[in-house]
PDB file of N, CA and C in Angstrom:
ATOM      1  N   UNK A   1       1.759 -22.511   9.091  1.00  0.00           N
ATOM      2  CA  UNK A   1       2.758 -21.470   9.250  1.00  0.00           C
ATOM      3  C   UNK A   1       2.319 -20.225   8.477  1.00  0.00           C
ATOM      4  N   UNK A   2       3.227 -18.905   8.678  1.00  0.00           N
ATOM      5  CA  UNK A   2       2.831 -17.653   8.214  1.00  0.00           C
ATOM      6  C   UNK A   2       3.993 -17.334   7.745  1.00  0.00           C
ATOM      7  N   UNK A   3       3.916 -16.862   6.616  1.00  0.00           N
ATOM      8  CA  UNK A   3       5.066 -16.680   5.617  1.00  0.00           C
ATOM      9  C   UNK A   3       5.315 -15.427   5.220  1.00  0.00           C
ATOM     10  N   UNK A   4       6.474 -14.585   5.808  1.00  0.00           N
ATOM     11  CA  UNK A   4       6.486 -13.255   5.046  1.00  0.00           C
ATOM     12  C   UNK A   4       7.298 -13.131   4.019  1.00  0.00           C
ATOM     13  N   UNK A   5       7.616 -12.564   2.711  1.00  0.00           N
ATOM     14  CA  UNK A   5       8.606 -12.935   1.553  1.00  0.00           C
ATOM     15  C   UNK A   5       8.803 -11.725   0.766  1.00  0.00           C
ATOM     16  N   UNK A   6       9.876 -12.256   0.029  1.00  0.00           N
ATOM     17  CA  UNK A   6      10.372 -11.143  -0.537  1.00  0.00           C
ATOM     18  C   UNK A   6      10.518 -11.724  -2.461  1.00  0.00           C
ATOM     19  N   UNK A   7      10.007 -10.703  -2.882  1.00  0.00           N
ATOM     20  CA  UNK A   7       9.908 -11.253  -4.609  1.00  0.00           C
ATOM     21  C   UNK A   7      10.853 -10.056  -4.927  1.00  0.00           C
ATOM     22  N   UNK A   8      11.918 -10.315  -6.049  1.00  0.00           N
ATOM     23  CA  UNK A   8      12.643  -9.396  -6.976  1.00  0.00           C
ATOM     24  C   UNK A   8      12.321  -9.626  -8.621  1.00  0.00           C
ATOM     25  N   UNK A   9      11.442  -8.665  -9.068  1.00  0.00           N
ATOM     26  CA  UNK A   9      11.564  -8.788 -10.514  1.00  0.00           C
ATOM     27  C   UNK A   9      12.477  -9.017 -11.125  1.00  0.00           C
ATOM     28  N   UNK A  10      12.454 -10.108 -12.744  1.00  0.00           N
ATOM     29  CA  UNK A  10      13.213 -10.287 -13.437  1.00  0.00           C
ATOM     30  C   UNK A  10      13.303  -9.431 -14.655  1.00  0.00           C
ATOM     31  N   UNK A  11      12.177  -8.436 -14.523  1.00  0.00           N
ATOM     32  CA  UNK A  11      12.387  -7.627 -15.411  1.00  0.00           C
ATOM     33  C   UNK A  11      12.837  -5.877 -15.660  1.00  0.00           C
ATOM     34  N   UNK A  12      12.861  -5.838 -13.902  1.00  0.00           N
ATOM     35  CA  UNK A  12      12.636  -4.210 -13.831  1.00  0.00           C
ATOM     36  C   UNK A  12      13.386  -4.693 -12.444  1.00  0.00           C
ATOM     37  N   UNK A  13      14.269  -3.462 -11.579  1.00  0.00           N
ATOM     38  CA  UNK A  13      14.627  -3.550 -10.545  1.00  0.00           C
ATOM     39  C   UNK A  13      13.502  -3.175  -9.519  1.00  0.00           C
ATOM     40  N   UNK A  14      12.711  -3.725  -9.365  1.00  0.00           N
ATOM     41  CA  UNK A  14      11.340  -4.032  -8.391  1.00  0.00           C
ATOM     42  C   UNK A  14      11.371  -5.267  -7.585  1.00  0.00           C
ATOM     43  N   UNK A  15      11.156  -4.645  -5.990  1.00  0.00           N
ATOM     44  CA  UNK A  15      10.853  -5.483  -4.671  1.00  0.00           C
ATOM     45  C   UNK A  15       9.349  -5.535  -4.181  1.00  0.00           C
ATOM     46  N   UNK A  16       9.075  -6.593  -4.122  1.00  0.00           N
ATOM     47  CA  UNK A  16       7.885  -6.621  -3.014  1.00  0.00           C
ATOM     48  C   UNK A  16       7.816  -7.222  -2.076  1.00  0.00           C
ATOM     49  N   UNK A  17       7.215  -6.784  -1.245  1.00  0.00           N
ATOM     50  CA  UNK A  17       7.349  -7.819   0.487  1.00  0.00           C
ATOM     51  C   UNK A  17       5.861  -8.073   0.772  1.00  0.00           C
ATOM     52  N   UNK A  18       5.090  -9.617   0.966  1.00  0.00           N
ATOM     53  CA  UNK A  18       4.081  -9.778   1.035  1.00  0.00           C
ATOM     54  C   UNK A  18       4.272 -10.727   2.486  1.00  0.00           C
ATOM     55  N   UNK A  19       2.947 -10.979   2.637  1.00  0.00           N
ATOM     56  CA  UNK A  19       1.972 -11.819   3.535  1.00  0.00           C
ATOM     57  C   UNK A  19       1.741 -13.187   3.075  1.00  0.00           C
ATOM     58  N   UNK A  20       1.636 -14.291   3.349  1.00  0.00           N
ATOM     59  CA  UNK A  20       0.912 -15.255   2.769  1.00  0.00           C
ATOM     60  C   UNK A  20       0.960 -16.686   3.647  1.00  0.00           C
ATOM     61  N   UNK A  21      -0.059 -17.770   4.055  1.00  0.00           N
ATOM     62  CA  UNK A  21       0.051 -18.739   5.386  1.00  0.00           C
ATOM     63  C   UNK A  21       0.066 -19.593   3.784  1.00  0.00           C
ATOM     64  N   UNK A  22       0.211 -19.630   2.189  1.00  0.00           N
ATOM     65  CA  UNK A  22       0.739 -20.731   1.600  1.00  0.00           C
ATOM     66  C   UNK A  22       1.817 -20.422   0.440  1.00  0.00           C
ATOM     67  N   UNK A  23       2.821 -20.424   1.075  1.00  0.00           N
ATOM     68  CA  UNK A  23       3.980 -19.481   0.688  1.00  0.00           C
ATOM     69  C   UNK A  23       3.952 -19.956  -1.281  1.00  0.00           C
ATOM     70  N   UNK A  24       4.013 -21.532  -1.435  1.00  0.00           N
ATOM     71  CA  UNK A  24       3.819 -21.935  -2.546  1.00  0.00           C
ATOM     72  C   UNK A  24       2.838 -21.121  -3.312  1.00  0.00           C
ATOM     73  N   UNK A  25       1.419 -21.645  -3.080  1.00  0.00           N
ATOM     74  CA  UNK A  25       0.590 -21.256  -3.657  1.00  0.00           C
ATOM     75  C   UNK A  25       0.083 -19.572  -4.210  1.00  0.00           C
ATOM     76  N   UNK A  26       0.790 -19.046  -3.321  1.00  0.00           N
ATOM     77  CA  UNK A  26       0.949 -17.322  -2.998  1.00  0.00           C
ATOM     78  C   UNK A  26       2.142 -17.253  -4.757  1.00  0.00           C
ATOM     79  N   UNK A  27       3.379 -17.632  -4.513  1.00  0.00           N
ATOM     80  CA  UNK A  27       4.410 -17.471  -5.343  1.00  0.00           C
ATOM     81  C   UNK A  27       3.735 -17.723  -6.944  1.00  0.00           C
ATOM     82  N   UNK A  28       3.081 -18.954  -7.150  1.00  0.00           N
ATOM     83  CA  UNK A  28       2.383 -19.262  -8.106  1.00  0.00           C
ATOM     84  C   UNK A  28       1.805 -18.115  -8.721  1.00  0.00           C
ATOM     85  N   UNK A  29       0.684 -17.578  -7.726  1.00  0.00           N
ATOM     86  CA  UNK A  29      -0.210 -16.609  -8.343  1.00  0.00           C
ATOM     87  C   UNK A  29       0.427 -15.450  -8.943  1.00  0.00           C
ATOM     88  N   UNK A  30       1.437 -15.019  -8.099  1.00  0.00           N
ATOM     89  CA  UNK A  30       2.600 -13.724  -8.613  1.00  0.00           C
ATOM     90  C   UNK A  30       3.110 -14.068  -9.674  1.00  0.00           C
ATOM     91  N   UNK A  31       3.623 -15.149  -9.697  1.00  0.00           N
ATOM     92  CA  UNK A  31       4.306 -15.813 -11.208  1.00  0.00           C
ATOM     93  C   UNK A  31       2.989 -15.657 -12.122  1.00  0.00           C
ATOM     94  N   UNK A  32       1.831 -16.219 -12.143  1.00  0.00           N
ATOM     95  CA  UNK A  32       0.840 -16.368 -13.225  1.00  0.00           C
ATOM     96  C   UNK A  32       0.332 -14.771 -13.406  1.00  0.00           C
ATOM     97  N   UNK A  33       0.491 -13.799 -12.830  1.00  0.00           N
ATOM     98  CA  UNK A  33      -0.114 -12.338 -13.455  1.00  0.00           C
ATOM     99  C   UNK A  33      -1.311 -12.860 -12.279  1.00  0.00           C
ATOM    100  N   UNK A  34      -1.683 -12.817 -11.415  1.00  0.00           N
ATOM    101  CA  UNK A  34      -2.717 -13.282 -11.055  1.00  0.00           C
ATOM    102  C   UNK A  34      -2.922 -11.880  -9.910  1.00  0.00           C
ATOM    103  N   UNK A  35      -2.015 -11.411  -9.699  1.00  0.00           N
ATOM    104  CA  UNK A  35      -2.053 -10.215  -8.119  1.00  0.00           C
ATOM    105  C   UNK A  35      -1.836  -8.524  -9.060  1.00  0.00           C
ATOM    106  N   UNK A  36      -2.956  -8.166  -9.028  1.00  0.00           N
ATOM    107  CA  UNK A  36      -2.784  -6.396  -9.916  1.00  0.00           C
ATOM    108  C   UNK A  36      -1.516  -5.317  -9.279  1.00  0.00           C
ATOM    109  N   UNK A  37      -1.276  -5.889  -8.223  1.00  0.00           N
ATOM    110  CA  UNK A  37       0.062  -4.998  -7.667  1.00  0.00           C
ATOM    111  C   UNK A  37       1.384  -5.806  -8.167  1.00  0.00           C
ATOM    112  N   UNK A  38       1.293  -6.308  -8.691  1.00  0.00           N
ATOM    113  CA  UNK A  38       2.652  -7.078  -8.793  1.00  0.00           C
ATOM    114  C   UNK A  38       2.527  -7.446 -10.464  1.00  0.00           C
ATOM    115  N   UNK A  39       1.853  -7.867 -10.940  1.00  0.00           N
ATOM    116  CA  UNK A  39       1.418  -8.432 -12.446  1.00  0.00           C
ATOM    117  C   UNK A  39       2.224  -7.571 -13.533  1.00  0.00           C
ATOM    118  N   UNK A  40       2.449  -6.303 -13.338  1.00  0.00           N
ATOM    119  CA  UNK A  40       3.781  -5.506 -14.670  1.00  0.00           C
ATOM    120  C   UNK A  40       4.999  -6.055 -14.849  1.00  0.00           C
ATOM    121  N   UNK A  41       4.859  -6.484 -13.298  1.00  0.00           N
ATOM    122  CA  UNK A  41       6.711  -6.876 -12.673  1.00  0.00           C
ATOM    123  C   UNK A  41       6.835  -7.936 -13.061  1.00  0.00           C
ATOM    124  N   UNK A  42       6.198  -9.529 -13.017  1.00  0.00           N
ATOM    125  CA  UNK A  42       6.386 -10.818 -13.614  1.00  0.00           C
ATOM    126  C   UNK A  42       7.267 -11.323 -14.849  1.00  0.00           C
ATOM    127  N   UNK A  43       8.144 -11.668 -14.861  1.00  0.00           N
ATOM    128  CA  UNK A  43       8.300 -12.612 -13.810  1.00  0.00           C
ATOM    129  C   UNK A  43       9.421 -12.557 -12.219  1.00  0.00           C
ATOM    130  N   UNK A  44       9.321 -13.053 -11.755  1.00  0.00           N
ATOM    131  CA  UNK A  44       9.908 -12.805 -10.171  1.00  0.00           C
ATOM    132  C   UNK A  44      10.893 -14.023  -9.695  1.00  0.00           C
ATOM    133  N   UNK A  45      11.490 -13.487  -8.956  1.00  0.00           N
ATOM    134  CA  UNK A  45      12.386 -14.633  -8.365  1.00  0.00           C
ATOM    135  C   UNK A  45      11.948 -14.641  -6.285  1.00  0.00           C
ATOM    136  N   UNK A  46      12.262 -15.430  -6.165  1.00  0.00           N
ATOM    137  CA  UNK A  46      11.804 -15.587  -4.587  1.00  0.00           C
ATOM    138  C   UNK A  46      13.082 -15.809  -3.813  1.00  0.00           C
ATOM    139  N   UNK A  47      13.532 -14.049  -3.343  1.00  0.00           N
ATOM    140  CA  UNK A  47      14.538 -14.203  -2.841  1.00  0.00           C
ATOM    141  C   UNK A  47      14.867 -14.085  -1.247  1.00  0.00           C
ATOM    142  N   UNK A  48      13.880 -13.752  -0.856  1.00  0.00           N
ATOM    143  CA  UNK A  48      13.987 -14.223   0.682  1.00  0.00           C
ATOM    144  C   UNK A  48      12.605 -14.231   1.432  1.00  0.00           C
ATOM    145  N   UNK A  49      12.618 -15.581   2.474  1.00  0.00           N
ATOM    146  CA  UNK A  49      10.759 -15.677   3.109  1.00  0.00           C
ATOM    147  C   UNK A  49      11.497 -15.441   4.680  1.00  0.00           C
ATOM    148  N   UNK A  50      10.331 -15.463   5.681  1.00  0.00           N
ATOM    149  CA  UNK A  50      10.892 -15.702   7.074  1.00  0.00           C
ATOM    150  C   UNK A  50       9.047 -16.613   7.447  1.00  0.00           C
ATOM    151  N   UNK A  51       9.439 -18.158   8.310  1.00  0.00           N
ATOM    152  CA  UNK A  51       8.283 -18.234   8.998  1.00  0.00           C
ATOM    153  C   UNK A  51       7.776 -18.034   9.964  1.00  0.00           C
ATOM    154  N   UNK A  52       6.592 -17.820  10.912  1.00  0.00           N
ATOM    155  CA  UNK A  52       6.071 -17.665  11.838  1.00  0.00           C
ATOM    156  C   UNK A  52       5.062 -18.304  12.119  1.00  0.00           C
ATOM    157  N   UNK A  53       5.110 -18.915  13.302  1.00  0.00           N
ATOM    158  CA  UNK A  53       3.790 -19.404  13.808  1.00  0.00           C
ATOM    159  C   UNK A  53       2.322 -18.583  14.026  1.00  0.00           C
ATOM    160  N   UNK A  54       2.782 -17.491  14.475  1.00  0.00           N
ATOM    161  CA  UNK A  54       2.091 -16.386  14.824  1.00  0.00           C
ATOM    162  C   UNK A  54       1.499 -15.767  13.586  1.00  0.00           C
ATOM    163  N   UNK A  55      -0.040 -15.281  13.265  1.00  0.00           N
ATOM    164  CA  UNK A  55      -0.345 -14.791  11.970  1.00  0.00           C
ATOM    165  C   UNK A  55       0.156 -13.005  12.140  1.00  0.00           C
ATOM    166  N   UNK A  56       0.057 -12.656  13.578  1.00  0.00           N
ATOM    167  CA  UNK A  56      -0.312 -11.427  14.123  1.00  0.00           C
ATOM    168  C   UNK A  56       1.565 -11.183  14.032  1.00  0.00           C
ATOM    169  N   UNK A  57       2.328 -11.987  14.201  1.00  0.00           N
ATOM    170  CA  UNK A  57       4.090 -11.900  14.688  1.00  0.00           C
ATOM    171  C   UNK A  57       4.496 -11.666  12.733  1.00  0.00           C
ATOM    172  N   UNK A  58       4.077 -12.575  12.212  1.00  0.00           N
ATOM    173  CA  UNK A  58       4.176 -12.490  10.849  1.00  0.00           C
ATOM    174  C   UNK A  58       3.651 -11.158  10.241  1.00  0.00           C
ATOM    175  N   UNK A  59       2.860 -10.770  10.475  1.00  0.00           N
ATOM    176  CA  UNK A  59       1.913  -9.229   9.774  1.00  0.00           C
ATOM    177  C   UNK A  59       3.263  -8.001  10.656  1.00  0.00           C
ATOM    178  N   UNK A  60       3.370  -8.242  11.599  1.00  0.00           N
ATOM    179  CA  UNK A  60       3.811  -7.058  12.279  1.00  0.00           C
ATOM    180  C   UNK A  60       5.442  -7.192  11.703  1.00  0.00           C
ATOM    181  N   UNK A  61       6.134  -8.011  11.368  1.00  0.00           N
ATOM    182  CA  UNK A  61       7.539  -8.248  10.501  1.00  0.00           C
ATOM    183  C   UNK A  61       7.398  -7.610   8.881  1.00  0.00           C
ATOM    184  N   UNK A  62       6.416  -8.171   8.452  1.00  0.00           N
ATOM    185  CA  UNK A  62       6.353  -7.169   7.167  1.00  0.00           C
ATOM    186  C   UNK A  62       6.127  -6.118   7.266  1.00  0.00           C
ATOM    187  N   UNK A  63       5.113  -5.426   8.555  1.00  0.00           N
ATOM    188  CA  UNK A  63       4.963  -3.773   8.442  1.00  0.00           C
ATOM    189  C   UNK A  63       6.323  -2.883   8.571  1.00  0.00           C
ATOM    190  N   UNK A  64       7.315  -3.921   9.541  1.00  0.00           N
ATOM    191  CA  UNK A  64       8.721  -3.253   9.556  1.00  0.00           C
ATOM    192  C   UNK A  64       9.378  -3.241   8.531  1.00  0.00           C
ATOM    193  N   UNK A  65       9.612  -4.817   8.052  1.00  0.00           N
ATOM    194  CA  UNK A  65      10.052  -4.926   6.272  1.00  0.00           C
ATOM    195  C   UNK A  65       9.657  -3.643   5.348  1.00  0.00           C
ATOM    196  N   UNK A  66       8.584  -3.403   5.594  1.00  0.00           N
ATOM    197  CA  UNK A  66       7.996  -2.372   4.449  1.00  0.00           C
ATOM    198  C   UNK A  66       8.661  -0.326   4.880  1.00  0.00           C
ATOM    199  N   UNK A  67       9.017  -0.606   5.677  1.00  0.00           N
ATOM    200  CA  UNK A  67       9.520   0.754   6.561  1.00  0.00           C
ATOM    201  C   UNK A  67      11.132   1.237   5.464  1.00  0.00           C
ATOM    202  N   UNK A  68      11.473   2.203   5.747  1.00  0.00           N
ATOM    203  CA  UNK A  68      12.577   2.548   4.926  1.00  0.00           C
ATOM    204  C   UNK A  68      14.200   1.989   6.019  1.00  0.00           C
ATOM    205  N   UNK A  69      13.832   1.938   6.811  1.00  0.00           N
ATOM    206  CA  UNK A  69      14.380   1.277   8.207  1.00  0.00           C
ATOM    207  C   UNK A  69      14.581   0.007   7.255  1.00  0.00           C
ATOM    208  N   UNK A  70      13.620  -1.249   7.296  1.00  0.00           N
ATOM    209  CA  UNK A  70      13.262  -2.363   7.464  1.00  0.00           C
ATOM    210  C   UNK A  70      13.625  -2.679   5.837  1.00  0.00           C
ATOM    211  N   UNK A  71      13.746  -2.191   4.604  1.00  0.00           N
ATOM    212  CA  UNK A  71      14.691  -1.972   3.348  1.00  0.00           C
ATOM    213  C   UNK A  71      15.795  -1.615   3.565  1.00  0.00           C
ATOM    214  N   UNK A  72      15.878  -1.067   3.836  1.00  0.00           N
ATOM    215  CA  UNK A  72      17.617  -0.868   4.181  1.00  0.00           C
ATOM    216  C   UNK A  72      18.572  -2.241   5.050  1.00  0.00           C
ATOM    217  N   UNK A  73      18.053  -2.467   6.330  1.00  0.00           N
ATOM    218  CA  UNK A  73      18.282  -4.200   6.315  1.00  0.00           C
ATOM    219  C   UNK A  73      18.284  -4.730   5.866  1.00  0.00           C
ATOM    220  N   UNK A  74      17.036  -4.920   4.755  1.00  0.00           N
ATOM    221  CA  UNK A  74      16.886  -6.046   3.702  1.00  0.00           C
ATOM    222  C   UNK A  74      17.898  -6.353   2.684  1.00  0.00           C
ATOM    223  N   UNK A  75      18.348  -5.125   2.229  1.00  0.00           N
ATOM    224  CA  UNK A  75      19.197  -4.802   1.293  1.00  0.00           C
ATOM    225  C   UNK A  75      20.565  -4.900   1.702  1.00  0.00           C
ATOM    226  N   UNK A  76      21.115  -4.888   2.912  1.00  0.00           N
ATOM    227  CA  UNK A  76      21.836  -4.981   3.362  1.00  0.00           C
ATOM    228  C   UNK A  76      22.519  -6.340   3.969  1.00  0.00           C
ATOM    229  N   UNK A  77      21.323  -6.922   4.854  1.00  0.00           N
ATOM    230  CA  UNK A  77      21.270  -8.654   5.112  1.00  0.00           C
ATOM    231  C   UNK A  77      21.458  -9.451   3.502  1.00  0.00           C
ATOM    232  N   UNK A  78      21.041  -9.165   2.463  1.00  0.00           N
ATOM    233  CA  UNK A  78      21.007  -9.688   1.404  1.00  0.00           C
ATOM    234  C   UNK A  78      21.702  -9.255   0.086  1.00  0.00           C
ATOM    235  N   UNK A  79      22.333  -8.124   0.476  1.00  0.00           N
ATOM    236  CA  UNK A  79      23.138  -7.822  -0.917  1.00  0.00           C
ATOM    237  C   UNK A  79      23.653  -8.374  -2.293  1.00  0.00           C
ATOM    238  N   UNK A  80      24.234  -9.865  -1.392  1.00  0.00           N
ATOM    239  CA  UNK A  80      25.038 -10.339  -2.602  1.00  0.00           C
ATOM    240  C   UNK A  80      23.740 -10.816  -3.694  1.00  0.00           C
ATOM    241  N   UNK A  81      22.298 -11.390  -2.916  1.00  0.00           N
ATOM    242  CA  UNK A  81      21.215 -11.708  -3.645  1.00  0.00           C
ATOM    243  C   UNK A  81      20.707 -10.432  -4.613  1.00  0.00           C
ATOM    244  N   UNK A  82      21.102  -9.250  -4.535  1.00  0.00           N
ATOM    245  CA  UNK A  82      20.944  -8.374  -5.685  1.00  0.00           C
ATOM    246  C   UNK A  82      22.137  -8.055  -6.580  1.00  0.00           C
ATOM    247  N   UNK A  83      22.926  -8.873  -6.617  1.00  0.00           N
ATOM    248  CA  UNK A  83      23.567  -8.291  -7.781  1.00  0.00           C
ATOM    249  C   UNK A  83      23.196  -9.430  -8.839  1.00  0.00           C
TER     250      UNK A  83
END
């Protein structure tokens, strides 16, 4: 499977929306300081994934996720998960 996800810092009000076909092993590395885009922000909570069979259906969901469009849903589908 293809995993798109959503991490919220526990230390700073910071989102990221990634890629990853081992959703576990992906989360790990973010947690350990292991990814230079994300590593200030650590530690993280894992507050929303979506799967896909498709690697190409999965990539093209995060490019929308990442849109100011595609945050604003996010934030919206998930609210009560940010307070």
């Amino acid at each position: 499977m293809n995993y798109i996800y959503l991490l919220k810092s526990k230390k700073q009000d910071w989102l990221y929306t990634g890629y990853t076909s081992d959703l576990k092993k992906r989360f790990q590395k973010h947690q350990g300081g292991h990814s230079s885009a994300t590593k200030p922000y650590c530690p993280f909570e894992l507050v929303f994934y979506e799967a896909y069979k498709s690697r190409l259906d999965a990539k093209r969901r995060k490019k929308y996720l990442k849109t100011n469009q595609g945050k604003r849903a996010l934030k919206l589908m998930l609210r009560d998960s940010f307070k």
